[in-house]
C-alpha atoms as a PDB file:
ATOM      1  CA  UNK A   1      95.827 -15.585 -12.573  1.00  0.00           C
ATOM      2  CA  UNK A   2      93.663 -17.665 -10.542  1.00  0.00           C
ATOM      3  CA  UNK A   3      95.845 -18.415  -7.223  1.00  0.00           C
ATOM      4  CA  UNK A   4      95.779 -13.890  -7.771  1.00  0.00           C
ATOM      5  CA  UNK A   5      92.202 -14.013  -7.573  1.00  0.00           C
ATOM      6  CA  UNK A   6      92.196 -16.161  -4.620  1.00  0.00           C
ATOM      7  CA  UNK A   7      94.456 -14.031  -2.894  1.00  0.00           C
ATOM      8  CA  UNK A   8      92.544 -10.756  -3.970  1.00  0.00           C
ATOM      9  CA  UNK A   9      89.086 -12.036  -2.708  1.00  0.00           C
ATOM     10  CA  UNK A  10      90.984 -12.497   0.424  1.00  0.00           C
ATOM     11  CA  UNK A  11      92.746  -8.887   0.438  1.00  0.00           C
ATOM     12  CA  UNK A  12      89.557  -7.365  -0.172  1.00  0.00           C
ATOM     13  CA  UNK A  13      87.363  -9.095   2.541  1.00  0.00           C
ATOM     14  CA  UNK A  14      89.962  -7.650   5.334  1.00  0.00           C
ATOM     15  CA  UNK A  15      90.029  -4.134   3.061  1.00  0.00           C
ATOM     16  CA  UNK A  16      93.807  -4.679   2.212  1.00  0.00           C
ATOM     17  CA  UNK A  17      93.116  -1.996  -0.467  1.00  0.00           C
ATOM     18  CA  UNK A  18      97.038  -1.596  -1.121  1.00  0.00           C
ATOM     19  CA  UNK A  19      97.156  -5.119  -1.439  1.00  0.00           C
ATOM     20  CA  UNK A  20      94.241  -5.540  -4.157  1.00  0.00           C
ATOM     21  CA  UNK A  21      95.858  -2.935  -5.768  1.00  0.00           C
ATOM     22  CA  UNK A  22      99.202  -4.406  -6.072  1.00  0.00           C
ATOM     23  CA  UNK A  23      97.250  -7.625  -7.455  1.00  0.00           C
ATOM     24  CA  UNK A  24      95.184  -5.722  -9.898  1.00  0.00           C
ATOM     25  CA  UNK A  25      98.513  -3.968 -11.203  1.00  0.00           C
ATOM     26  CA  UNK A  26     100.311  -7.333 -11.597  1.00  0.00           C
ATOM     27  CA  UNK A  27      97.123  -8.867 -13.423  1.00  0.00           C
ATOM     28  CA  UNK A  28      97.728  -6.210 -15.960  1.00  0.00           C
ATOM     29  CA  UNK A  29     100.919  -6.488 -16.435  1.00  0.00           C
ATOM     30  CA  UNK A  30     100.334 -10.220 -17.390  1.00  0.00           C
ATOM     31  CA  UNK A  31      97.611 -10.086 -19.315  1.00  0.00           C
ATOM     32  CA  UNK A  32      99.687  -7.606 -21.035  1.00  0.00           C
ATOM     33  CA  UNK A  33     103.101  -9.536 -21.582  1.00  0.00           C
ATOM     34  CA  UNK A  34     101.706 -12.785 -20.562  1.00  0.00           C
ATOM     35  CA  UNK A  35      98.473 -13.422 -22.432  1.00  0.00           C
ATOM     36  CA  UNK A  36      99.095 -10.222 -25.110  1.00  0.00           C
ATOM     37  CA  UNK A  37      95.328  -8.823 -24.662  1.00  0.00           C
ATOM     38  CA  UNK A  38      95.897  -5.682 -23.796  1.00  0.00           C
ATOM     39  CA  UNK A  39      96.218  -3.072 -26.554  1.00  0.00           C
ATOM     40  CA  UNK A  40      98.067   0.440 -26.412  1.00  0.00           C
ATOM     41  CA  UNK A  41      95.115   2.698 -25.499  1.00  0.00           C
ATOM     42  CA  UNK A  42      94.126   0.600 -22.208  1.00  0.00           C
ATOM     43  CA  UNK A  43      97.863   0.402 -21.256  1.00  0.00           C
ATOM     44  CA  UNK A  44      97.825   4.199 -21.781  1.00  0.00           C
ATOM     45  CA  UNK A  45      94.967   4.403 -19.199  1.00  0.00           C
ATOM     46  CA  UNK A  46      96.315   1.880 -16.561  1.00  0.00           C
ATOM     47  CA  UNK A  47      99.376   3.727 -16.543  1.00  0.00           C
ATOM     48  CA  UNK A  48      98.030   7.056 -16.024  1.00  0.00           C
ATOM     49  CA  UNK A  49      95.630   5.660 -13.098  1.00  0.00           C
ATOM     50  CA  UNK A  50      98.174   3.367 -11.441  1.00  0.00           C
ATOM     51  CA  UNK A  51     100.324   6.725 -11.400  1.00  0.00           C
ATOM     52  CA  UNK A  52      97.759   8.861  -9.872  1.00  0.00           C
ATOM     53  CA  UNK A  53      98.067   9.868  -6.156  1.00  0.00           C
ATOM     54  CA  UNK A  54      95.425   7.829  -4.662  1.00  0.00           C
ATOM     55  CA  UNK A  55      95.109   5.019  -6.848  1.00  0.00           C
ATOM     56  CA  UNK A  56      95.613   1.469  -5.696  1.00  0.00           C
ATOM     57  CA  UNK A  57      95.825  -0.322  -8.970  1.00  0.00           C
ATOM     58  CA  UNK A  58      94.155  -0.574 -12.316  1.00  0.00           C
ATOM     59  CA  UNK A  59      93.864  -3.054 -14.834  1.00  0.00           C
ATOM     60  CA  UNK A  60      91.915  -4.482 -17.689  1.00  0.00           C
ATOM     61  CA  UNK A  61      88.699  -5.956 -17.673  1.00  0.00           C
ATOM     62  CA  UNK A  62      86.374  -7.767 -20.189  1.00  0.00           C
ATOM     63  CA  UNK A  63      87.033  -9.941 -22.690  1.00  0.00           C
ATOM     64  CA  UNK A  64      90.461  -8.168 -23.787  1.00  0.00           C
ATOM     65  CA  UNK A  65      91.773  -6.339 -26.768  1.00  0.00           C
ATOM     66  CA  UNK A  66      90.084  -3.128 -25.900  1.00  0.00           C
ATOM     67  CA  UNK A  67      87.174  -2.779 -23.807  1.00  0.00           C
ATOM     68  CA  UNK A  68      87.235  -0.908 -20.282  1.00  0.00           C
ATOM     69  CA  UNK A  69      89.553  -0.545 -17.173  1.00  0.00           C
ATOM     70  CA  UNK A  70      88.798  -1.006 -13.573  1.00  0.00           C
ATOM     71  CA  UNK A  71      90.524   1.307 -11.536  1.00  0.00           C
ATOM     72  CA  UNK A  72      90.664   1.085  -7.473  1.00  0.00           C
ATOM     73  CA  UNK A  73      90.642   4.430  -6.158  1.00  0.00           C
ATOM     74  CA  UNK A  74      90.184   6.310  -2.607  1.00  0.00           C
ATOM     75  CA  UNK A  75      86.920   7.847  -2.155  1.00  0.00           C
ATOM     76  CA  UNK A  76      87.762  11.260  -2.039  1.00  0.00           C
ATOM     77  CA  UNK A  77      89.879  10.984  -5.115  1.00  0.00           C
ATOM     78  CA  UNK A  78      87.747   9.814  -8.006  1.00  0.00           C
ATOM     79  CA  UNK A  79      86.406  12.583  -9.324  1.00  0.00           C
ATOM     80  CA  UNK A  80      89.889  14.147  -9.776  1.00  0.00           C
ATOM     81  CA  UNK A  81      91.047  11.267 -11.398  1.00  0.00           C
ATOM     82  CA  UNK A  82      88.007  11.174 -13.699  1.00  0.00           C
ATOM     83  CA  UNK A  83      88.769  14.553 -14.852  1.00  0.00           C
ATOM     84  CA  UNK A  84      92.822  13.545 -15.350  1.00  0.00           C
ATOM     85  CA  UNK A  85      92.154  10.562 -17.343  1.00  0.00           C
ATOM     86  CA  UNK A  86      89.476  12.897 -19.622  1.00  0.00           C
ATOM     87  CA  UNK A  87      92.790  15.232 -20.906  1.00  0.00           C
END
């Protein structure tokens, strides 16, 4: 996780937004199978986002078991994903 958050600072300081996506996407995944934080709901929600057109990744933040996503998104496409993830 940490030599990923290197890398991410570094992807995000040239706006390599496909790149910080694939990083946050990967993060989840190990915190999921890795480190077993994760919990159904929140995979339910990165799944959804990563699968949405315009999404660069998503992942789980906080402390773990439950909590909140962060989700990196195009401008012009947040509200519709709001809206998705809400049905």
């Amino acid at each position: 996780e940490n030599q990923r958050t290197v890398e991410a600072k570094t992807r995000l300081e040239s706006g390599n937004w496909k790149e910080v996506g694939r990083l946050m996407n990967e993060s989840h995944s190990s915190m999921r199978d890795d480190y077993e934080v994760s919990c159904e709901e929140i995979d339910i929600l990165t799944t959804l986002a990563q699968n949405f057109e315009g999404v660069y990744g998503s992942r789980l933040t906080g402390g773990g078991f439950g909590g909140c996503t962060v989700t990196l998104v195009e401008k012009n496409r947040v509200e519709l994903l709001i809206e998705y993830l809400k049905r």
